[in-house]
Protein backbone atom coordinates (compact mmCIF):
# COMPACT_ATOMS: atom_id res chain seq x y z
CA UNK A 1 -43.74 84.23 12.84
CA UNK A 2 -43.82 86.01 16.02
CA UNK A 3 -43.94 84.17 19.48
CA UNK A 4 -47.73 85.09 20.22
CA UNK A 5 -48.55 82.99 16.99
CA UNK A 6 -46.48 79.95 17.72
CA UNK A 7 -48.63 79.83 21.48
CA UNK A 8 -51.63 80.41 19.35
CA UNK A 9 -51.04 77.78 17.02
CA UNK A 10 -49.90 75.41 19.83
CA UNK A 11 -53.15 76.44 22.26
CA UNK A 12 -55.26 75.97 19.02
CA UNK A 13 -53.77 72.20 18.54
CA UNK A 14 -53.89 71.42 21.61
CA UNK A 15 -57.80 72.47 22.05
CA UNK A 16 -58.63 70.48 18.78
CA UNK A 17 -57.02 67.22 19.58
CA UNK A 18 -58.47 67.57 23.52
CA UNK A 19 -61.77 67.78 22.20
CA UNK A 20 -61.61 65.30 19.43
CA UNK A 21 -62.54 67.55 16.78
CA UNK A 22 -59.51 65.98 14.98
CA UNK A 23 -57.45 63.31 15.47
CA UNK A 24 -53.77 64.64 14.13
CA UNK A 25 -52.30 68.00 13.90
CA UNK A 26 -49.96 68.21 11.03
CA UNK A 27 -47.37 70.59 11.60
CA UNK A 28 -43.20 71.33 12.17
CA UNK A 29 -41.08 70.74 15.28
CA UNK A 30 -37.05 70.83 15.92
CA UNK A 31 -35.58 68.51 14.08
CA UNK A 32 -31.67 68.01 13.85
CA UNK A 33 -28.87 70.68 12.91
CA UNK A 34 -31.11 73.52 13.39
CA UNK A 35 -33.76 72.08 11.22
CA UNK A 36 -37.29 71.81 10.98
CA UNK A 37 -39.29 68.58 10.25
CA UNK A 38 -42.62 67.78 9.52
CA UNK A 39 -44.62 66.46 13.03
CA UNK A 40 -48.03 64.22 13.19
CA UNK A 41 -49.22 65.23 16.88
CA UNK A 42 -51.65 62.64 18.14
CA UNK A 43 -51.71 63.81 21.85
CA UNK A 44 -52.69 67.12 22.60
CA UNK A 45 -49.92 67.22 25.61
CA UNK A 46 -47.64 67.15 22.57
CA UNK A 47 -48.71 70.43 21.27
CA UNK A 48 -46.17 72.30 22.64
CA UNK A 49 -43.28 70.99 20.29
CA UNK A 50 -44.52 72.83 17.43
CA UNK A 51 -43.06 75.36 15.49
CA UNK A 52 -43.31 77.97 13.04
CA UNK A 53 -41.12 80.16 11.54
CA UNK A 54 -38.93 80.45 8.49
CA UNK A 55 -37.89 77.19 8.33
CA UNK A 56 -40.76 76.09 7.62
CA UNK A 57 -41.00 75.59 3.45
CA UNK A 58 -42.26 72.11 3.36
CA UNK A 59 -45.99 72.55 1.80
CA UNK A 60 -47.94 70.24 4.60
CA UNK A 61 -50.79 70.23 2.17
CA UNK A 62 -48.29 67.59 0.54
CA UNK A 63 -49.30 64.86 3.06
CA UNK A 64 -53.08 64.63 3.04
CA UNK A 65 -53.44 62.33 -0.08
CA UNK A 66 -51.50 59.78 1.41
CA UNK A 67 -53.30 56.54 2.93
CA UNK A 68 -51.19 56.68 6.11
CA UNK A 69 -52.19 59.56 6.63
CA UNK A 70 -55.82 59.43 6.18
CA UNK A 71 -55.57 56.50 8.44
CA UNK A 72 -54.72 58.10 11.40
CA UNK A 73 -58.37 60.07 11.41
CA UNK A 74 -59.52 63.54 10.71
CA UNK A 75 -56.27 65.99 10.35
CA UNK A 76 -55.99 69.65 11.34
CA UNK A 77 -52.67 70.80 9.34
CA UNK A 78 -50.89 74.29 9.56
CA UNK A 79 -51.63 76.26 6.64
CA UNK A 80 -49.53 79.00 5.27
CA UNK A 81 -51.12 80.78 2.46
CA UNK A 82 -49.01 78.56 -0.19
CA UNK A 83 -50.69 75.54 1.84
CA UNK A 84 -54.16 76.67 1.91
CA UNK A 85 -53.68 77.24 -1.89
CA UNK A 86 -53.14 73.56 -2.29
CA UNK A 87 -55.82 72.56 -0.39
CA UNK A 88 -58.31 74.52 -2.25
CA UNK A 89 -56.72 73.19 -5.07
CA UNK A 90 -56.94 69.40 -3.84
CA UNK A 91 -60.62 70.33 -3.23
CA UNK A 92 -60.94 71.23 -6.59
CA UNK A 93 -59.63 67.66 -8.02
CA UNK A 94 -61.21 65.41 -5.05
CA UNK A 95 -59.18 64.57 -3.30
CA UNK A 96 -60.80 65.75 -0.20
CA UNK A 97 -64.42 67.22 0.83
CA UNK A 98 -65.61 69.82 2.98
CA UNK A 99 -65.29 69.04 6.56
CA UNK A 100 -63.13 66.30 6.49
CA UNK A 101 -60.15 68.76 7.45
CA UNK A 102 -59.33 71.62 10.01
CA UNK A 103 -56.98 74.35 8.47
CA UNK A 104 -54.80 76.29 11.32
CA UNK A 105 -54.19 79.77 9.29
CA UNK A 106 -51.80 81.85 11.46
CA UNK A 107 -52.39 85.86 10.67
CA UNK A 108 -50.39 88.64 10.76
CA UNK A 109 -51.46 89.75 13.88
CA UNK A 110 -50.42 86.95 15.34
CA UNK A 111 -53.83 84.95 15.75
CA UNK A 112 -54.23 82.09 14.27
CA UNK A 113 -57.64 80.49 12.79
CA UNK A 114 -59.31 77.18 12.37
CA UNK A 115 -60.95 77.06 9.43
CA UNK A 116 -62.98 74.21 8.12
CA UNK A 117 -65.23 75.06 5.39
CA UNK A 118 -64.27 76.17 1.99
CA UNK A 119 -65.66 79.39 2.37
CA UNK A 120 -63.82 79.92 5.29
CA UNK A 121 -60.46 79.14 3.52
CA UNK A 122 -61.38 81.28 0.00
CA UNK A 123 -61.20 83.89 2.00
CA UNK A 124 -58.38 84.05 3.84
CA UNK A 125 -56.47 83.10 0.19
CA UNK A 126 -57.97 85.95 -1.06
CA UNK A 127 -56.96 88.37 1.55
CA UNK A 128 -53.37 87.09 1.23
CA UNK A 129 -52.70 86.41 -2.26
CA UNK A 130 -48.80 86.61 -2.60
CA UNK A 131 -46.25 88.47 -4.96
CA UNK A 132 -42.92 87.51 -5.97
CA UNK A 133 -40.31 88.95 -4.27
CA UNK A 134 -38.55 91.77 -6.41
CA UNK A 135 -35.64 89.43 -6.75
CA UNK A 136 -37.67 87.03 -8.44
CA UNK A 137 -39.43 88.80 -10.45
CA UNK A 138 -36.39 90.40 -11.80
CA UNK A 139 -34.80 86.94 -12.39
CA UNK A 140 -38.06 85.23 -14.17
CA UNK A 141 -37.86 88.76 -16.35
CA UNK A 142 -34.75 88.48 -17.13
CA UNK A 143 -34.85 84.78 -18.39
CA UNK A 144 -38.12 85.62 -20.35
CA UNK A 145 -36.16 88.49 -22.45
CA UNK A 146 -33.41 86.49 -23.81
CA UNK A 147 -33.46 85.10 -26.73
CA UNK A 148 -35.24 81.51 -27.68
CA UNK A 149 -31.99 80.27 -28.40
CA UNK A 150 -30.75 81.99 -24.99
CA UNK A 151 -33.17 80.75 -23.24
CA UNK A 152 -33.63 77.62 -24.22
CA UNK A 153 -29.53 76.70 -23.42
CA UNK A 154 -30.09 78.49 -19.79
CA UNK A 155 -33.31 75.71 -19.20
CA UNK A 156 -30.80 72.97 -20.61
CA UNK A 157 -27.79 73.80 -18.19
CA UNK A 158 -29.84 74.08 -15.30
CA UNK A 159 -31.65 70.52 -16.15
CA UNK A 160 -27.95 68.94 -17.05
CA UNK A 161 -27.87 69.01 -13.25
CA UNK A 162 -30.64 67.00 -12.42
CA UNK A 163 -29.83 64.19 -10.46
CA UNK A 164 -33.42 62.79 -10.54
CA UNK A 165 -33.82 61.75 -7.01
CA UNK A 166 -37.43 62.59 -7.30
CA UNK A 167 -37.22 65.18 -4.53
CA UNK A 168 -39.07 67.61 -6.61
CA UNK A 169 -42.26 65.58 -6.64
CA UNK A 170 -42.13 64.45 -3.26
CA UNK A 171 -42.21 67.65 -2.10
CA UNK A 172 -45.07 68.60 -3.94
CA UNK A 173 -48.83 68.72 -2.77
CA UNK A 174 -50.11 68.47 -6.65
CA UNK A 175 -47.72 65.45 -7.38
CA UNK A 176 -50.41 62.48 -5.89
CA UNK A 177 -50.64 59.79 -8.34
CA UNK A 178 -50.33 56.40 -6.78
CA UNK A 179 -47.63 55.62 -9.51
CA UNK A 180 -45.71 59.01 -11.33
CA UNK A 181 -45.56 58.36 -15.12
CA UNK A 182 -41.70 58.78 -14.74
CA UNK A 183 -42.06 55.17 -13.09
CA UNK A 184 -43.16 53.48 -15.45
CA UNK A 185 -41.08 50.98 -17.29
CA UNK A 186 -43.53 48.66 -19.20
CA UNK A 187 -43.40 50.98 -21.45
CA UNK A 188 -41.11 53.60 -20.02
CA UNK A 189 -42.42 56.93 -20.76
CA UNK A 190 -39.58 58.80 -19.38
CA UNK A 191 -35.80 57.96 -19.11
CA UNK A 192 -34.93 56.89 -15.36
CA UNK A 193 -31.15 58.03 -16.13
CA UNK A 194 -29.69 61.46 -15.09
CA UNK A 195 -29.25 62.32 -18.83
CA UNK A 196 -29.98 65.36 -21.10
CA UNK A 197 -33.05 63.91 -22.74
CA UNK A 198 -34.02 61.74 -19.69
CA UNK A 199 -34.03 65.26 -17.80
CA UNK A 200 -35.57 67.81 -20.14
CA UNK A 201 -38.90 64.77 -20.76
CA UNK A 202 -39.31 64.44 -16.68
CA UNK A 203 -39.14 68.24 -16.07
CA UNK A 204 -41.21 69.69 -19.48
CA UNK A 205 -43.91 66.65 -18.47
CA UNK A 206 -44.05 67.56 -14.96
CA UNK A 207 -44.18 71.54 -15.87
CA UNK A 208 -46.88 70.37 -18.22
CA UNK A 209 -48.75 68.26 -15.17
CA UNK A 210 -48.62 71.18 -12.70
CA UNK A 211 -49.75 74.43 -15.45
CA UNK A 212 -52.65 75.71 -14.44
CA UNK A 213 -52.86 73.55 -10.93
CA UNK A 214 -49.38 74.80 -9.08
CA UNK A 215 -50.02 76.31 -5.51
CA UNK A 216 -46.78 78.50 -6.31
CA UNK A 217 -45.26 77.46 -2.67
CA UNK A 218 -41.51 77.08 -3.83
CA UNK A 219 -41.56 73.82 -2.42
CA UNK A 220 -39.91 71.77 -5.41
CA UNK A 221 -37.08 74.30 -5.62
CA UNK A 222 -36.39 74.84 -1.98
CA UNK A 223 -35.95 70.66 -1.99
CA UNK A 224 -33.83 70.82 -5.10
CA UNK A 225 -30.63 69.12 -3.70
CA UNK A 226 -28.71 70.97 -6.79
CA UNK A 227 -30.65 74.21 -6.57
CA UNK A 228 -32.40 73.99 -9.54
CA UNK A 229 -34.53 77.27 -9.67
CA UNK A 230 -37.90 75.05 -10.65
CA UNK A 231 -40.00 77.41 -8.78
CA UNK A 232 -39.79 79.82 -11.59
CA UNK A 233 -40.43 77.52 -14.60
CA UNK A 234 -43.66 76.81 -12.81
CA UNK A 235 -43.88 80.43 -12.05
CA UNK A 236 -43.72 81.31 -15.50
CA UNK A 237 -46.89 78.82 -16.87
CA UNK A 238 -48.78 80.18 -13.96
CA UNK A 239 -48.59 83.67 -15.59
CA UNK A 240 -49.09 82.50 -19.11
CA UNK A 241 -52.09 80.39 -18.14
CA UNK A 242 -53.48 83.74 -15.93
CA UNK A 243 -52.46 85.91 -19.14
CA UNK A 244 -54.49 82.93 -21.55
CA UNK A 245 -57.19 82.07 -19.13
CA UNK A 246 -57.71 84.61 -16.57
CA UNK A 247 -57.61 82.10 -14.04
CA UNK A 248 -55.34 81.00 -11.05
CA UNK A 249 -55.13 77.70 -9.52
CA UNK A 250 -55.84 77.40 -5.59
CA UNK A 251 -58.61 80.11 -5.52
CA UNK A 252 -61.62 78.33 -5.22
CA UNK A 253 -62.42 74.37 -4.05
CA UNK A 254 -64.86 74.34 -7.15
CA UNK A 255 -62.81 75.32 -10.38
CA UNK A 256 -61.46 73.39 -12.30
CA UNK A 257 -57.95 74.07 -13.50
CA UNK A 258 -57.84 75.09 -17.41
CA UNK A 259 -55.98 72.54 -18.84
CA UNK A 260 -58.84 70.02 -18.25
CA UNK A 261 -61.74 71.67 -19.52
CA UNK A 262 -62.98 72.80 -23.01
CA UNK A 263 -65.55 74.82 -24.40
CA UNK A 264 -66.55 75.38 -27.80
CA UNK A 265 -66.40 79.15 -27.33
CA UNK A 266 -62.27 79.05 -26.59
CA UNK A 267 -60.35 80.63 -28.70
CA UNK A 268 -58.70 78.46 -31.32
CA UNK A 269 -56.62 81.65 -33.59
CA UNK A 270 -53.80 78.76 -33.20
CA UNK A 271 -55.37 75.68 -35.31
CA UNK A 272 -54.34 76.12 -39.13
């Protein structure tokens, strides 16, 4: 991001909060060893600690469903286009309503907007709908053309890595649940230990959880502490449920994702 949008975004804060059209700014400053962290600005004389740039790969979005959050009053948060995504996307499944919410959208140019209507935020996703980078594609490709048996042993020796330290969901905006299936131990759905099957159930459920809903931000990968490429797994159901459904998750605050709705007219060439 260039230095005009970083004063932009920082002016822009700092107006909201003096005026009391929100009450916290969600957003990065400096953290330690050339890091990034996330920052809850409460006083608009703090507005000059943020920062933007391309450190910034936590999805903000990931915050607003949490109670401590919501307590501190109305939120403006800095929205990327992965982040807008997810709040269109958290509009779709309720969990927040139109106006409750100021979205700071920095451009291109260098501006930076406050939107806060769903309208408002449709469109700007729709202007700057992403693509995977060439290296990305060419790596999600190349997986998809091996083999089932191929394929299938790269997906188990990336999961035999898995530590399950959780980092995955907690980094993600879709991941909300009060209490994750994976915690559950009367019965216990999923194995807690760091073991083949314990692995493959927590990462094939939560693939399963996010098809058709993922905001495609990277988010779960880029907090991978073993580099597990995660991104493209979910990647991968987001262009078969395109390919099945025609439709992408994050484009609208009134759709509803595919996996949860039926219709008599779907196609059902797979029963029998």
């Amino acid at each position: 991001m260039s230095a005009a949008a970083v004063d932009n975004l920082r002016t822009a804060a700092r107006c909201l909060l003096e005026e009391g059209a929100v009450q916290v700014v969600i957003g990065f400053t400096e953290g330690s060893a050339g890091r990034v962290r996330p920052a809850f600005v409460r006083r608009a004389a703090d507005s000059d600690a943020l920062v933007l740039d391309e450190r910034c790969r936590l999805n903000l979005a990931v915050y607003l469903p949490k109670p401590e959050i919501r307590a501190l009053g109305k939120p403006a948060v800095v929205a990327l286009p992965a982040t807008l995504r997810a709040l269109l996307q958290l509009a779709a499944e309720h969990q927040w309503t139109e106006g409750r919410l100021v979205a700071l959208a920095p451009a291109a140019d260098g501006s930076v907007a406050a939107l806060s209507n769903f309208a408002e935020m449709e469109a700007a996703v729709a202007a700057a709908w992403p693509e995977p980078s060439a290296a990305e594609r060419e790596e999600l490709e190349r997986i998809m053309a091996l083999p089932r048996e191929e394929r299938w042993r790269f997906w188990q020796e990336q999961l035999a890595r898995c530590v399950k330290c959780y980092a995955c969901r907690a980094a993600c905006p879709l991941c909300y649940c009060p209490r994750c299936v994976a915690d559950a131990n009367q019965p216990q759905w999923v194995p807690a230990a760091p073991h083949a099957l314990g692995n493959l159930e927590w990462h094939v459920v939560r693939a399963m959880h996010l098809a058709g809903r993922c905001a495609d931000c990277g988010a779960c990968a880029a907090a991978c502490p073993v580099g597990i490429p995660l991104h493209l797994l979910n990647r991968f159901a987001a262009e078969e449920i395109r390919r099945q459904f025609g439709s992408r998750s994050g484009e609208s605050a009134q759709s509803e994702f595919s996996l949860s709705t039926f219709s008599p007219e779907d196609r059902d060439g797979f029963i029998g």
